[in-house]
PDB file of N, CA and C in Angstrom:
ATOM      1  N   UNK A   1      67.978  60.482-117.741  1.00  0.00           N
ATOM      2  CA  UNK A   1      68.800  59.676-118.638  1.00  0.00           C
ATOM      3  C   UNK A   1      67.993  58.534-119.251  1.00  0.00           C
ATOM      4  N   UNK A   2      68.165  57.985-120.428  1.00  0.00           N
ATOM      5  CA  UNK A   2      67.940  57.085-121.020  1.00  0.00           C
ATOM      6  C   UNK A   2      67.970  55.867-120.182  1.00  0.00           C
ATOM      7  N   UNK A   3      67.532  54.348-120.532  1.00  0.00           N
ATOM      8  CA  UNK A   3      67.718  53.186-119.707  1.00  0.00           C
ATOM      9  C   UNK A   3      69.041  52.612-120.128  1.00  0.00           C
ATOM     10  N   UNK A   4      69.509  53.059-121.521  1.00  0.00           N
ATOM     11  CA  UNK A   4      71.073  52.744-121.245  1.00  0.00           C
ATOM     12  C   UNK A   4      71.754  53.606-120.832  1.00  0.00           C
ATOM     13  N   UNK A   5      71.408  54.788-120.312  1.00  0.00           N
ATOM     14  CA  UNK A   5      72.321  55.466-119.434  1.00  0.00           C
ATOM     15  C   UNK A   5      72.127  55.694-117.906  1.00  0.00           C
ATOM     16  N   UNK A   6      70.995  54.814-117.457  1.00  0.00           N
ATOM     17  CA  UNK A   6      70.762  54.856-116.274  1.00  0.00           C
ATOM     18  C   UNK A   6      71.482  54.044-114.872  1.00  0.00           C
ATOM     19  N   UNK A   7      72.227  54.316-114.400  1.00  0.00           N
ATOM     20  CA  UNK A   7      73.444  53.614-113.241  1.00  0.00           C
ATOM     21  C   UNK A   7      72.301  52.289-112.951  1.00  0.00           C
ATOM     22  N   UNK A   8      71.228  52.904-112.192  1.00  0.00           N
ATOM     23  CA  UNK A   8      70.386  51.619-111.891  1.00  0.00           C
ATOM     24  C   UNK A   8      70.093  50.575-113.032  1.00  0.00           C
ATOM     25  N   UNK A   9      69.906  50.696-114.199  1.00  0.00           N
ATOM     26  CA  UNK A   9      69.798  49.579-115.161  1.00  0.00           C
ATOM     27  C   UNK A   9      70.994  49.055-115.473  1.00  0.00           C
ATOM     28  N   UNK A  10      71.867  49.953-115.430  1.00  0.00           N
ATOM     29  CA  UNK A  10      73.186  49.194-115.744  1.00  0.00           C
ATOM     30  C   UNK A  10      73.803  48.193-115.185  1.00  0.00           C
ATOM     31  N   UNK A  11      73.418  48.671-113.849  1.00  0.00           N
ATOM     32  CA  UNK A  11      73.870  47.961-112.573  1.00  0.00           C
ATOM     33  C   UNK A  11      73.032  46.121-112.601  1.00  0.00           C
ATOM     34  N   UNK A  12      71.933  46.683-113.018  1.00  0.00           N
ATOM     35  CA  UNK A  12      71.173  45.279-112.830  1.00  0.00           C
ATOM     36  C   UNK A  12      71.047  44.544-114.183  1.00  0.00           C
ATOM     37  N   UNK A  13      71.587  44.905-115.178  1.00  0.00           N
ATOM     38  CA  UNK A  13      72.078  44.016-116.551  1.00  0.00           C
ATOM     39  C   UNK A  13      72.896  43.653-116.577  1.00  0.00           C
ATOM     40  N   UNK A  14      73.957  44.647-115.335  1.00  0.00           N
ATOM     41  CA  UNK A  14      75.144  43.670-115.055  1.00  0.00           C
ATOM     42  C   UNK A  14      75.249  42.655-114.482  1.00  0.00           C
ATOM     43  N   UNK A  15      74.071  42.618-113.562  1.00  0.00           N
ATOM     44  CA  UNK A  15      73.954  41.616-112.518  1.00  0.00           C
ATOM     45  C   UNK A  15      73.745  40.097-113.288  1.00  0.00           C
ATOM     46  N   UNK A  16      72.508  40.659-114.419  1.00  0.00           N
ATOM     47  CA  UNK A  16      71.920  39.521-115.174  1.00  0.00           C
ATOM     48  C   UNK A  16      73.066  38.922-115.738  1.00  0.00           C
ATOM     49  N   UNK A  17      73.525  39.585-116.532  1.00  0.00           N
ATOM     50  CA  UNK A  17      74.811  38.801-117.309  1.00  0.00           C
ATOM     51  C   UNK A  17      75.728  38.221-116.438  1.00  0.00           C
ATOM     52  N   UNK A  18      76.181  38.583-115.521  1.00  0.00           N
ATOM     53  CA  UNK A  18      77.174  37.682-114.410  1.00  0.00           C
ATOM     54  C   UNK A  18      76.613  36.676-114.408  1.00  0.00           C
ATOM     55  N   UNK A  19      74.706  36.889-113.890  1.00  0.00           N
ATOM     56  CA  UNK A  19      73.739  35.449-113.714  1.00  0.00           C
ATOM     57  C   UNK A  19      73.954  33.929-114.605  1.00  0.00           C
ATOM     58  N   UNK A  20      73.865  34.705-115.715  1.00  0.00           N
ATOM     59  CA  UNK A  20      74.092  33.799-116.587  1.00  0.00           C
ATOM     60  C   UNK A  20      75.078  33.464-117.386  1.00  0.00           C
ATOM     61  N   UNK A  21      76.002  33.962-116.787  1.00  0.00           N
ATOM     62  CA  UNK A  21      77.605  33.098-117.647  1.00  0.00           C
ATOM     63  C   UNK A  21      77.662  31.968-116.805  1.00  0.00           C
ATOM     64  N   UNK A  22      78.435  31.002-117.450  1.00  0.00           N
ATOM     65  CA  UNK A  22      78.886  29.471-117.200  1.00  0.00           C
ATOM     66  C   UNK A  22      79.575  29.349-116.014  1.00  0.00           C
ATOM     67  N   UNK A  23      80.197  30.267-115.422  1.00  0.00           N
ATOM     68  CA  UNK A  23      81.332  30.950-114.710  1.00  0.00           C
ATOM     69  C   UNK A  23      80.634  29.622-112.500  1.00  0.00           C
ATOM     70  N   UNK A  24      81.323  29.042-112.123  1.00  0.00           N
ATOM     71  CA  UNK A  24      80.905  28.280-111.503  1.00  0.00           C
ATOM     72  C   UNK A  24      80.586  29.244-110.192  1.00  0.00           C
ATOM     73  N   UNK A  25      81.422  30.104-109.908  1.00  0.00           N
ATOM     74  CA  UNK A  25      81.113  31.210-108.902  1.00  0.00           C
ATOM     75  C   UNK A  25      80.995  32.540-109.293  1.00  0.00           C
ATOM     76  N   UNK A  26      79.793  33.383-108.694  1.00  0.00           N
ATOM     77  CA  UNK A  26      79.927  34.892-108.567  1.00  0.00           C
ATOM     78  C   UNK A  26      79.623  35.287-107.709  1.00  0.00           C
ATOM     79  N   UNK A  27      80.497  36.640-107.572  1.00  0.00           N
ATOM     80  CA  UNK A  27      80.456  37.349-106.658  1.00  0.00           C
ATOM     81  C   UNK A  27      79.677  38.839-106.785  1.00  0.00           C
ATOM     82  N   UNK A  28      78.425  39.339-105.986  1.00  0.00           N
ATOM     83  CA  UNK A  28      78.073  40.729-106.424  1.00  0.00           C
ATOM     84  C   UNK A  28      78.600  41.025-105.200  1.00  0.00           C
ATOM     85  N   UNK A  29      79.787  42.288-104.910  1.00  0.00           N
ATOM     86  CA  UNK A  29      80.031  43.545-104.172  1.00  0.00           C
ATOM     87  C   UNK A  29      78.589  43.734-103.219  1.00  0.00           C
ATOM     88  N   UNK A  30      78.920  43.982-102.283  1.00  0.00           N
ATOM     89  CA  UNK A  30      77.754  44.532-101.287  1.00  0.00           C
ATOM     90  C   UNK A  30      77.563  46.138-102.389  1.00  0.00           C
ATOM     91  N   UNK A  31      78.594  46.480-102.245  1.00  0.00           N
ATOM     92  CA  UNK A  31      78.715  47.975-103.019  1.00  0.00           C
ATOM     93  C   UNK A  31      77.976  47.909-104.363  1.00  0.00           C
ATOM     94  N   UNK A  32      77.659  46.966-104.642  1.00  0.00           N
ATOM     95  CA  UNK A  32      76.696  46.957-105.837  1.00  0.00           C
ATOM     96  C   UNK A  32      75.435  46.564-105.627  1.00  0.00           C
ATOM     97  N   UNK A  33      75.239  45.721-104.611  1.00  0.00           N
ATOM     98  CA  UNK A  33      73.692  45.298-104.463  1.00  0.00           C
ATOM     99  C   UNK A  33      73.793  46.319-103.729  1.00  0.00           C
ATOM    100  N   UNK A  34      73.972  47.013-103.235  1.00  0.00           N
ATOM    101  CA  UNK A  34      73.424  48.573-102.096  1.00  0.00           C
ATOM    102  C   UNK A  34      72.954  49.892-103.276  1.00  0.00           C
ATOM    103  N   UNK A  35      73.769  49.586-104.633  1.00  0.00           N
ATOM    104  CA  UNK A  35      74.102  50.974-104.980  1.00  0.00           C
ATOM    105  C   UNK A  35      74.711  51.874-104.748  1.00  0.00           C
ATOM    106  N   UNK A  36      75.958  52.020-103.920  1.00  0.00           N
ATOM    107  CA  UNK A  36      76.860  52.886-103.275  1.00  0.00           C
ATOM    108  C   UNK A  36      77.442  53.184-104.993  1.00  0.00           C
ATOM    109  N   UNK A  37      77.969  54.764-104.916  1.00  0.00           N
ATOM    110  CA  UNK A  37      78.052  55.266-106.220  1.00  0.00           C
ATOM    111  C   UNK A  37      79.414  55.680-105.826  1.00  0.00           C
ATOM    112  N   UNK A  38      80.339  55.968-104.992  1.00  0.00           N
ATOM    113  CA  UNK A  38      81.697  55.971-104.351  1.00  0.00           C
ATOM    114  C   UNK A  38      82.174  55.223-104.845  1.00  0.00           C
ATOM    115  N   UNK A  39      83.355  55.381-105.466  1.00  0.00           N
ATOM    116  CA  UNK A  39      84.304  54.074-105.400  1.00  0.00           C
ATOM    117  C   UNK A  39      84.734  53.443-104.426  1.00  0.00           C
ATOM    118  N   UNK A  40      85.419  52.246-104.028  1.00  0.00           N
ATOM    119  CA  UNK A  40      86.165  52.039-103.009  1.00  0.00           C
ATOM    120  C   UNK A  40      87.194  51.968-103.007  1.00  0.00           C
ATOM    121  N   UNK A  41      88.027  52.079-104.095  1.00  0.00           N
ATOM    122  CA  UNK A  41      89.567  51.769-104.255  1.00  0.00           C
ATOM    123  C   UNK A  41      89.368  52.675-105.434  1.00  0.00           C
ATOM    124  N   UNK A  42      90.840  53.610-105.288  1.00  0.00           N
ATOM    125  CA  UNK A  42      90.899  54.530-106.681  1.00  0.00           C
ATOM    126  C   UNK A  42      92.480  54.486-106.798  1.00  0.00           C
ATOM    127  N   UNK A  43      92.634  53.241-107.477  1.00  0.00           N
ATOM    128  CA  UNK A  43      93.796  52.794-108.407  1.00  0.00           C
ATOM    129  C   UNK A  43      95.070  53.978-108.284  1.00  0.00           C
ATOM    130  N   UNK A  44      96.565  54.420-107.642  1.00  0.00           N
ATOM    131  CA  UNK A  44      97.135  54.985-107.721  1.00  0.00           C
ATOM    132  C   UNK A  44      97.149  56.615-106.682  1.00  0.00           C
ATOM    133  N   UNK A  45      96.086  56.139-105.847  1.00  0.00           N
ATOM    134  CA  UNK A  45      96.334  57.174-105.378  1.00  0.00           C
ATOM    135  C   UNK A  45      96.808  56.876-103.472  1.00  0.00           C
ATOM    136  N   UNK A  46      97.536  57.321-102.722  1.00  0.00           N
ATOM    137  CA  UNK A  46      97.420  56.556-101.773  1.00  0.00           C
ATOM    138  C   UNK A  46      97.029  58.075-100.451  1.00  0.00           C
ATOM    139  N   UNK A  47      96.871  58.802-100.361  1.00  0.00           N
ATOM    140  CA  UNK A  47      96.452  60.094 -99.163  1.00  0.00           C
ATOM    141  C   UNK A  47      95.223  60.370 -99.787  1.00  0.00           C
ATOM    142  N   UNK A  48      94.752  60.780-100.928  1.00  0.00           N
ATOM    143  CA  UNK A  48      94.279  61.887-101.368  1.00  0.00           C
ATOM    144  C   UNK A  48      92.605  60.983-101.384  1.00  0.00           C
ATOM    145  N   UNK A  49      92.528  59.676-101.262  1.00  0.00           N
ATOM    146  CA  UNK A  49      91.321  58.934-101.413  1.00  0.00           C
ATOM    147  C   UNK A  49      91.114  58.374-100.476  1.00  0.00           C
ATOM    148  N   UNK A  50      90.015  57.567 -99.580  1.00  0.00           N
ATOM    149  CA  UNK A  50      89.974  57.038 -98.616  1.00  0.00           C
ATOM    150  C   UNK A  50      89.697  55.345 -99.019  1.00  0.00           C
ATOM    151  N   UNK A  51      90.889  54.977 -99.802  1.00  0.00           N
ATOM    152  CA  UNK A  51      90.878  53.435-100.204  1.00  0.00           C
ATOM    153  C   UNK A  51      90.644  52.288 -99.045  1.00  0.00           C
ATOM    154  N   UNK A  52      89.452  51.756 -99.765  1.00  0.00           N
ATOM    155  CA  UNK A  52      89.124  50.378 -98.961  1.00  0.00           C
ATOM    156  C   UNK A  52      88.562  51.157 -96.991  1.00  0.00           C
ATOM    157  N   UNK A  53      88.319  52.160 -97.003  1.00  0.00           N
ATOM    158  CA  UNK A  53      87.744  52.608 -95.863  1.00  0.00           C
ATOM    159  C   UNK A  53      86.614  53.501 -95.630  1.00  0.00           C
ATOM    160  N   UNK A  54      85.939  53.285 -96.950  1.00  0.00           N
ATOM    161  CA  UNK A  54      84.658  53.283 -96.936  1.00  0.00           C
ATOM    162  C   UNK A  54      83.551  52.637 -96.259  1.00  0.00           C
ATOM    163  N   UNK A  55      82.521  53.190 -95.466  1.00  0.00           N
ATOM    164  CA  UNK A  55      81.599  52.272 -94.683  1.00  0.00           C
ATOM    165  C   UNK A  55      80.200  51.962 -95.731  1.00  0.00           C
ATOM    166  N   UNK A  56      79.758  51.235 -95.590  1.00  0.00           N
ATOM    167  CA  UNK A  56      78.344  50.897 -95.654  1.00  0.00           C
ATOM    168  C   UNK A  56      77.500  51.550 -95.713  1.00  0.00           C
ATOM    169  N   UNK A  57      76.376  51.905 -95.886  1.00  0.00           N
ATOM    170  CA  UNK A  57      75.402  52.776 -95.453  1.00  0.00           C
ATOM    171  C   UNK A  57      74.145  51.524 -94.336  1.00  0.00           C
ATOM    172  N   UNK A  58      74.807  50.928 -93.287  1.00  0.00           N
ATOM    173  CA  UNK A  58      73.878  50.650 -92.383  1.00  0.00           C
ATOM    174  C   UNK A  58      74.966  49.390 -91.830  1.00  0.00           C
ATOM    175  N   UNK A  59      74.519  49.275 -90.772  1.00  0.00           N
ATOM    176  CA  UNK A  59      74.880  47.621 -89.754  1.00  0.00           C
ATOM    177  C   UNK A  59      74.913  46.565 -91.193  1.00  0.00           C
ATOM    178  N   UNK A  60      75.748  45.382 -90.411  1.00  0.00           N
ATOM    179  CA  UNK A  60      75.984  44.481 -91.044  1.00  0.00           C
ATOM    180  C   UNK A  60      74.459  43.435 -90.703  1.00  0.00           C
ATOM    181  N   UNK A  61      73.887  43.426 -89.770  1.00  0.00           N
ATOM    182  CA  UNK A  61      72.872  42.758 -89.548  1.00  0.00           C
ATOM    183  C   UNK A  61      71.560  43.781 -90.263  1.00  0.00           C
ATOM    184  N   UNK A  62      71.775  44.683 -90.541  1.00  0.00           N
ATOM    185  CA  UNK A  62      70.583  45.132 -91.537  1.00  0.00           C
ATOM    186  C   UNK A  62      70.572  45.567 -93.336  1.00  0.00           C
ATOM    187  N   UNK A  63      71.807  45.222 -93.621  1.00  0.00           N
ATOM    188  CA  UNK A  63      71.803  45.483 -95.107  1.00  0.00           C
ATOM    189  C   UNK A  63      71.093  44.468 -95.722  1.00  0.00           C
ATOM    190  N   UNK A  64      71.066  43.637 -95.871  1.00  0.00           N
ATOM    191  CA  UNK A  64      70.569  42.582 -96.519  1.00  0.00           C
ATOM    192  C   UNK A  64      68.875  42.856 -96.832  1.00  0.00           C
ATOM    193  N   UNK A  65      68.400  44.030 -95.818  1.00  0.00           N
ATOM    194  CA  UNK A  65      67.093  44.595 -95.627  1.00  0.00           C
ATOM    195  C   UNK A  65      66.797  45.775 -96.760  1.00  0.00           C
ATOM    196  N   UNK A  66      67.821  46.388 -97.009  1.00  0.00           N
ATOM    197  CA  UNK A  66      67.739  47.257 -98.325  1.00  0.00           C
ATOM    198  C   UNK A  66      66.673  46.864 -99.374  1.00  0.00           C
ATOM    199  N   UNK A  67      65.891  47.094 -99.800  1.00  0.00           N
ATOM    200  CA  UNK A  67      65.391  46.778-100.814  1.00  0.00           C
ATOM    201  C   UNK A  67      66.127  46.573-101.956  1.00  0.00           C
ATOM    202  N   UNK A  68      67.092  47.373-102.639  1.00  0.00           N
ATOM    203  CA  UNK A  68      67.964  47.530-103.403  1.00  0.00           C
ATOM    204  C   UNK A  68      68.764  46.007-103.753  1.00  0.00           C
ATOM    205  N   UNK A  69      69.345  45.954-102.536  1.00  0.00           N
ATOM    206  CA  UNK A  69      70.037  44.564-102.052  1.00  0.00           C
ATOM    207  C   UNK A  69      69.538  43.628-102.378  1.00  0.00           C
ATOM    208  N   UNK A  70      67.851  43.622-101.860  1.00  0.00           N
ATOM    209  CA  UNK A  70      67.177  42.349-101.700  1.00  0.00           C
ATOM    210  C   UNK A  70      66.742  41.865-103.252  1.00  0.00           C
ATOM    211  N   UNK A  71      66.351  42.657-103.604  1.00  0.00           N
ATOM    212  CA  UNK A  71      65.938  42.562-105.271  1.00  0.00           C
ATOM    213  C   UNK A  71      66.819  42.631-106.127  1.00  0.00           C
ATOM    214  N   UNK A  72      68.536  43.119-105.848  1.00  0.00           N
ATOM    215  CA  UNK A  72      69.525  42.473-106.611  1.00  0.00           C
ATOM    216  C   UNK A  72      69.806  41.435-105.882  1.00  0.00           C
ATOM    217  N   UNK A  73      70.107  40.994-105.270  1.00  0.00           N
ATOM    218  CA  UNK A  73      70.007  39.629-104.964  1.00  0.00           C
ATOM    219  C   UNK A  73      69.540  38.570-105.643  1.00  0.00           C
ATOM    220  N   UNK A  74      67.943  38.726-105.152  1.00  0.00           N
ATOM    221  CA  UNK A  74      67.137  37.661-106.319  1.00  0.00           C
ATOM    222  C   UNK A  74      67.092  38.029-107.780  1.00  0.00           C
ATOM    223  N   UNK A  75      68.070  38.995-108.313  1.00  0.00           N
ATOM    224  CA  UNK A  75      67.848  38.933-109.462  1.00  0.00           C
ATOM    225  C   UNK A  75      68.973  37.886-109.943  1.00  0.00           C
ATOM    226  N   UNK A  76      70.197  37.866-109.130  1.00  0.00           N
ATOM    227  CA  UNK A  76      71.522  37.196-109.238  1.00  0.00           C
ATOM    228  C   UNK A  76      71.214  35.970-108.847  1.00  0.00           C
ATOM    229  N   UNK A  77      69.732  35.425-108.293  1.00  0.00           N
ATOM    230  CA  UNK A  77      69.799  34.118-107.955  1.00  0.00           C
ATOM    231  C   UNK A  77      68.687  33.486-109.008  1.00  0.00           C
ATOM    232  N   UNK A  78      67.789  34.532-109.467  1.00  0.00           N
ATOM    233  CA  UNK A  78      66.938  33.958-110.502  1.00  0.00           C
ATOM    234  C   UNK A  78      68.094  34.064-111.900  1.00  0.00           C
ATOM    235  N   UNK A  79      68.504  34.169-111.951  1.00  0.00           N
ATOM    236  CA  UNK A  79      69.541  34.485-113.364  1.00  0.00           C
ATOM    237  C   UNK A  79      70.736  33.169-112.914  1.00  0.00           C
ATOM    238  N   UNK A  80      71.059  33.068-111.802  1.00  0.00           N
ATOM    239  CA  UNK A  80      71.799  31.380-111.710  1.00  0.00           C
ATOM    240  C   UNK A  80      70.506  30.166-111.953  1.00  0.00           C
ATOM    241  N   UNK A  81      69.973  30.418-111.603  1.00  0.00           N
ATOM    242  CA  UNK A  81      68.901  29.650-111.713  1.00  0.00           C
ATOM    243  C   UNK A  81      68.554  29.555-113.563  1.00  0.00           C
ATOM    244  N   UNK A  82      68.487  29.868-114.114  1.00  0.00           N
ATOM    245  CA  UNK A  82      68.258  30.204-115.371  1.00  0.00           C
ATOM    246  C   UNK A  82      69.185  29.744-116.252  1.00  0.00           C
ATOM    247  N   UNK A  83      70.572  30.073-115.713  1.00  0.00           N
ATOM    248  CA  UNK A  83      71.736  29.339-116.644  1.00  0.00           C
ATOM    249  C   UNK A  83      71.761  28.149-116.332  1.00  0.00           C
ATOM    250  N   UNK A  84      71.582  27.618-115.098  1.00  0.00           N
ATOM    251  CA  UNK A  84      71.594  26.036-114.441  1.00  0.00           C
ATOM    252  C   UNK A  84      70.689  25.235-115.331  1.00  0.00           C
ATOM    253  N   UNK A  85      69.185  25.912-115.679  1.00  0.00           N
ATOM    254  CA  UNK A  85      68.807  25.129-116.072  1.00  0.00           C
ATOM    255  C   UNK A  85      68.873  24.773-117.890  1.00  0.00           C
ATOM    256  N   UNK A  86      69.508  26.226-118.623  1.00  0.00           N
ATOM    257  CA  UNK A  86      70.046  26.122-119.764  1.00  0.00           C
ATOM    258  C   UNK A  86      71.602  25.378-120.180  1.00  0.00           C
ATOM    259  N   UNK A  87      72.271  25.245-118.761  1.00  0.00           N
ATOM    260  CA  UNK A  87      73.225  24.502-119.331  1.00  0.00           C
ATOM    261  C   UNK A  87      73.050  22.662-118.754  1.00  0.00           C
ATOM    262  N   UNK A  88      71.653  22.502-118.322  1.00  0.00           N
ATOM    263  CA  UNK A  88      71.569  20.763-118.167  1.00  0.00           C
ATOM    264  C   UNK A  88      71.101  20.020-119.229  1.00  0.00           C
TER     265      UNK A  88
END
């Protein structure tokens, strides 16, 4: 796929733009800094999906170790960092 059709770029332009809106708090989903491609909630359905009981792919004391994670992360903290200093 193209880089605008690629989940991974999308994912992390999304990140950027959250970074840098004015917005005083954000939140990135573990499910997004991991890359989990599952939904977790599918709007209207209540047997047929396993809403909100989806696991992780690892311990709570080792996700943060993901690479994935770690580098969306600092992308969401270099991108606050960035609006902080464009809106002083």
């Amino acid at each position: 796929p193209s880089d605008s059709e690629d989940p991974e770029q999308i994912i992390d332009a999304s990140i950027r733009y959250l970074g840098h809106t004015r917005a005083p708090l954000v939140l990135l989903p573990m499910e997004d800094a991991l890359g989990v491609k599952e939904q977790a909630n599918l709007p209207g359905t209540i047997d047929s999906h396993p809403n909100w009981r989806r696991r992780l792919p690892g311990d709570a004391a080792s996700l943060l170790d993901n690479p994935n994670a770690a580098r969306r992360l600092e992308l969401l903290s270099q991108s606050r960092l960035q609006a902080a200093e464009r809106d002083q």
